[in-house]
Protein backbone atom coordinates (compact mmCIF):
# COMPACT_ATOMS: atom_id res chain seq x y z
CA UNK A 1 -44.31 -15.17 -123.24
CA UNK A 2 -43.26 -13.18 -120.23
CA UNK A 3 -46.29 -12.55 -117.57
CA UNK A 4 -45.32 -11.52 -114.78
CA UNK A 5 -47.77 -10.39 -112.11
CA UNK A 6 -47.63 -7.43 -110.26
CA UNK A 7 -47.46 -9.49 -107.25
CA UNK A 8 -43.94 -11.16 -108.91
CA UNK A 9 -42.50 -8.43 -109.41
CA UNK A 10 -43.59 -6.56 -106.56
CA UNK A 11 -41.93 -9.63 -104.41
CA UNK A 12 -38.75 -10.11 -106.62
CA UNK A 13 -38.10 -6.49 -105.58
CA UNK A 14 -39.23 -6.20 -102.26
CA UNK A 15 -36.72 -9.10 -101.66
CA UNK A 16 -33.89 -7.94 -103.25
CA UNK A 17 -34.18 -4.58 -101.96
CA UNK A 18 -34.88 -6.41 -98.13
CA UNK A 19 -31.47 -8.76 -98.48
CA UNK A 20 -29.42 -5.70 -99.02
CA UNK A 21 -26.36 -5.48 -96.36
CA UNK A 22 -28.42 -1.10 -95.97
CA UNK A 23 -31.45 -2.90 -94.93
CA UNK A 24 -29.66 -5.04 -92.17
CA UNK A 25 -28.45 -2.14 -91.15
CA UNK A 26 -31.47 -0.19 -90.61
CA UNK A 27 -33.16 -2.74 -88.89
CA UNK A 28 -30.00 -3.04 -87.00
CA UNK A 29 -30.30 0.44 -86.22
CA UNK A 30 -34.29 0.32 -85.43
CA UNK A 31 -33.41 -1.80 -82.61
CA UNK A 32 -31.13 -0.11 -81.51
CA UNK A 33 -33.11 3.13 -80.94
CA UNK A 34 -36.01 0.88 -79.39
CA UNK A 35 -33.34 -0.50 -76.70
CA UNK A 36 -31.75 3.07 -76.53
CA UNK A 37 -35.57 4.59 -75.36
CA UNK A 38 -36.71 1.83 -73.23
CA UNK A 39 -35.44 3.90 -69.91
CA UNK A 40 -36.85 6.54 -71.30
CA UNK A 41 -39.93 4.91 -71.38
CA UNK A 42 -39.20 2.98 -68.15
CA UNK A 43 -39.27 0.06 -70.25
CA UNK A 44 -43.66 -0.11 -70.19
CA UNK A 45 -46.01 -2.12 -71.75
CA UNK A 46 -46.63 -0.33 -74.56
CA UNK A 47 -42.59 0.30 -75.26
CA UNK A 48 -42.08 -3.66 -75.62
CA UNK A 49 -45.54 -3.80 -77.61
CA UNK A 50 -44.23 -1.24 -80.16
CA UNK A 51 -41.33 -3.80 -81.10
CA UNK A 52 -43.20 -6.88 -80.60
CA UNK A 53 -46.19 -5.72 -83.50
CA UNK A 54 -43.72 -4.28 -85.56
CA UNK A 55 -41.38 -7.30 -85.70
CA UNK A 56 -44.38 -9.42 -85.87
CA UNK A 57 -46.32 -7.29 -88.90
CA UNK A 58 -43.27 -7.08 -90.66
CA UNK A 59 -41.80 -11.16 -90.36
CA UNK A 60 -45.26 -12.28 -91.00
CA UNK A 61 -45.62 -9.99 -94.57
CA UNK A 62 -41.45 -11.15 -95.40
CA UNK A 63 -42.65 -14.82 -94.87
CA UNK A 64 -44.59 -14.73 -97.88
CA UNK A 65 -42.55 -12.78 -99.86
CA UNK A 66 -39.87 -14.97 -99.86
CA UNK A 67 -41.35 -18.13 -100.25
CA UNK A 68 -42.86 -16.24 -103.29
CA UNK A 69 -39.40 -15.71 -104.95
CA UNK A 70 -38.27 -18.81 -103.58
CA UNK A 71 -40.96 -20.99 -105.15
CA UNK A 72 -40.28 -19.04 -108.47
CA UNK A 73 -36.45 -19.84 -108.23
CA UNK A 74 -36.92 -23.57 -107.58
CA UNK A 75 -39.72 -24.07 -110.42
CA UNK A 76 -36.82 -22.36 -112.90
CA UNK A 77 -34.11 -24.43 -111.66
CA UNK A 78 -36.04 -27.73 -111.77
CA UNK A 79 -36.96 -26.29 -115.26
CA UNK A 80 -33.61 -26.31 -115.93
CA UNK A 81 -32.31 -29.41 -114.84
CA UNK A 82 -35.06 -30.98 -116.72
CA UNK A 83 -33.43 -29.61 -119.87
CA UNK A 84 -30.35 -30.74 -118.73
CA UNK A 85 -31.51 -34.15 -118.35
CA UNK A 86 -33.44 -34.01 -121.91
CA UNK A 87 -30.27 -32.55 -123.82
CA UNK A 88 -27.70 -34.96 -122.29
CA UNK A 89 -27.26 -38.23 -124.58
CA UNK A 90 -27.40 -41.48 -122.33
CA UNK A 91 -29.35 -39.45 -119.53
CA UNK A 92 -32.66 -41.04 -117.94
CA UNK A 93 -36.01 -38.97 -118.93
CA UNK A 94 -37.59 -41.08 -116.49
CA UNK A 95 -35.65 -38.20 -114.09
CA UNK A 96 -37.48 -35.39 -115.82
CA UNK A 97 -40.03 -33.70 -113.23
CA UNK A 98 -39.37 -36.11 -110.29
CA UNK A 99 -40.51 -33.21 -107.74
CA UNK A 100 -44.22 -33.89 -109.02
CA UNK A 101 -43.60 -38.07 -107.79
CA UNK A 102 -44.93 -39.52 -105.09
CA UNK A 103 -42.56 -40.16 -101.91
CA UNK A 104 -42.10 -43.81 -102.18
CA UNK A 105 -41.03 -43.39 -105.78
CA UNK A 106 -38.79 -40.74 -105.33
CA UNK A 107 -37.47 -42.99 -102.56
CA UNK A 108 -36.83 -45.99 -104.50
CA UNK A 109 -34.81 -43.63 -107.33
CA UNK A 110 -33.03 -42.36 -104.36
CA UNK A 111 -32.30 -46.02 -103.28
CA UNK A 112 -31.10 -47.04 -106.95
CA UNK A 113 -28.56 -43.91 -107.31
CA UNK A 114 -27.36 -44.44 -103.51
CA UNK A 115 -26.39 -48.08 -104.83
CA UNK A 116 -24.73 -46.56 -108.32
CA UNK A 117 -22.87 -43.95 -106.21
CA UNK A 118 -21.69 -46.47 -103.45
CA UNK A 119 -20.46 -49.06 -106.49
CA UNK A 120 -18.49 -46.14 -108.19
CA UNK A 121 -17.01 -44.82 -105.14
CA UNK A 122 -15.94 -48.95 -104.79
CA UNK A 123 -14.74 -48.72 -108.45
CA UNK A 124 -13.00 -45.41 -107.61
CA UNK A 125 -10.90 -46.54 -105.00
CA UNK A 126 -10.06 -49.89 -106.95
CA UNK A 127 -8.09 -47.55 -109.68
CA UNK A 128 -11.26 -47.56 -112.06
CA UNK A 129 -12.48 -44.33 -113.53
CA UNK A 130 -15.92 -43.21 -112.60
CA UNK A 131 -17.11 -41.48 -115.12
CA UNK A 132 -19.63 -42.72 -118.32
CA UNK A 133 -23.54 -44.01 -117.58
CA UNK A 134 -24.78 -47.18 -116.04
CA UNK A 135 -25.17 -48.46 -119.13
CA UNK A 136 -21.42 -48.10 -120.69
C-alpha cells in the first residue's frame, strides 16, 4: 500500500536534512563569508547580486519543499483524528473530514462547540465536573 513518489521522498529528506541545527550553521557561515568579502569586493553590484540570486534560488525551491511535507503531515494527522473520532463511543461522525466543508459550515460547528466549551467552563467553575458528551 505504500507509494511513495520520488518527489516524497526526495522532499521528506531534503527537509529533514535542511532543518538540521549543521545546516543553520552553514548557511550561517555562507553569510558570513559573503559579508567577510564585500570590502574585498568593494561591496559591487555583482557582490550583493551573488547573495541576492542565491538566497532567492534557494527560498523559492525550500518553499515548495516544505509545503510538500507539510501538506503530507496534515493529510496524516487529519487521517488520524478522523479515526479518533470513528473509534471513540459517543463521538460525532458528523466531525469526520470537516477540512473538506465549506466555511460557513465549519463556522457554525465552530459556533456550536464555542457555546459547549463556554457552558462547561460555567459548569466548571460552579463545582461540576466537565467531563462526559453533550449528550450524558
Amino acid at each position: 500500500m505504500r507509494n511513495i513518489t520520488w518527489y516524497s521522498r526526495f522532499a521528506k529528506a531534503t527537509a529533514h536534512f535542511c532543518g538540521r541545527p549543521r545546516v543553520f550553521v552553514v548557511a550561517v557561515g555562507v553569510i558570513a563569508a559573503w559579508i567577510i568579502t564585500g570590502p574585498l569586493f568593494r561591496y559591487s553590484d555583482t557582490w550583493q547580486l551573488v547573495i541576492n540570486t542565491g538566497t532567492t534560488i534557494v527560498t523559492f525551491l525550500m518553499v515548495f519543499l516544505i509545503q510538500n511535507t507539510q501538506n503530507r503531515d496534515t493529510e496524516a494527522i487529519q487521517i488520524k483524528l478522523d479515526e479518533l473520532i470513528r473509534a471513540t463511543k459517543g463521538a460525532h461522525n458528523a466531525l469526520l473530514d470537516l477540512e473538506e466543508l465549506e466555511e460557513d459550515t465549519l463556522d457554525a460547528f465552530r459556533v456550536r462547540y464555542e457555546a459547549l466549551a463556554s457552558e462547561a467552563r460555567a459548569e466548571l467553575s460552579d463545582g461540576i465536573q466537565d467531563t462526559g458528551t453533550p449528550e450524558a
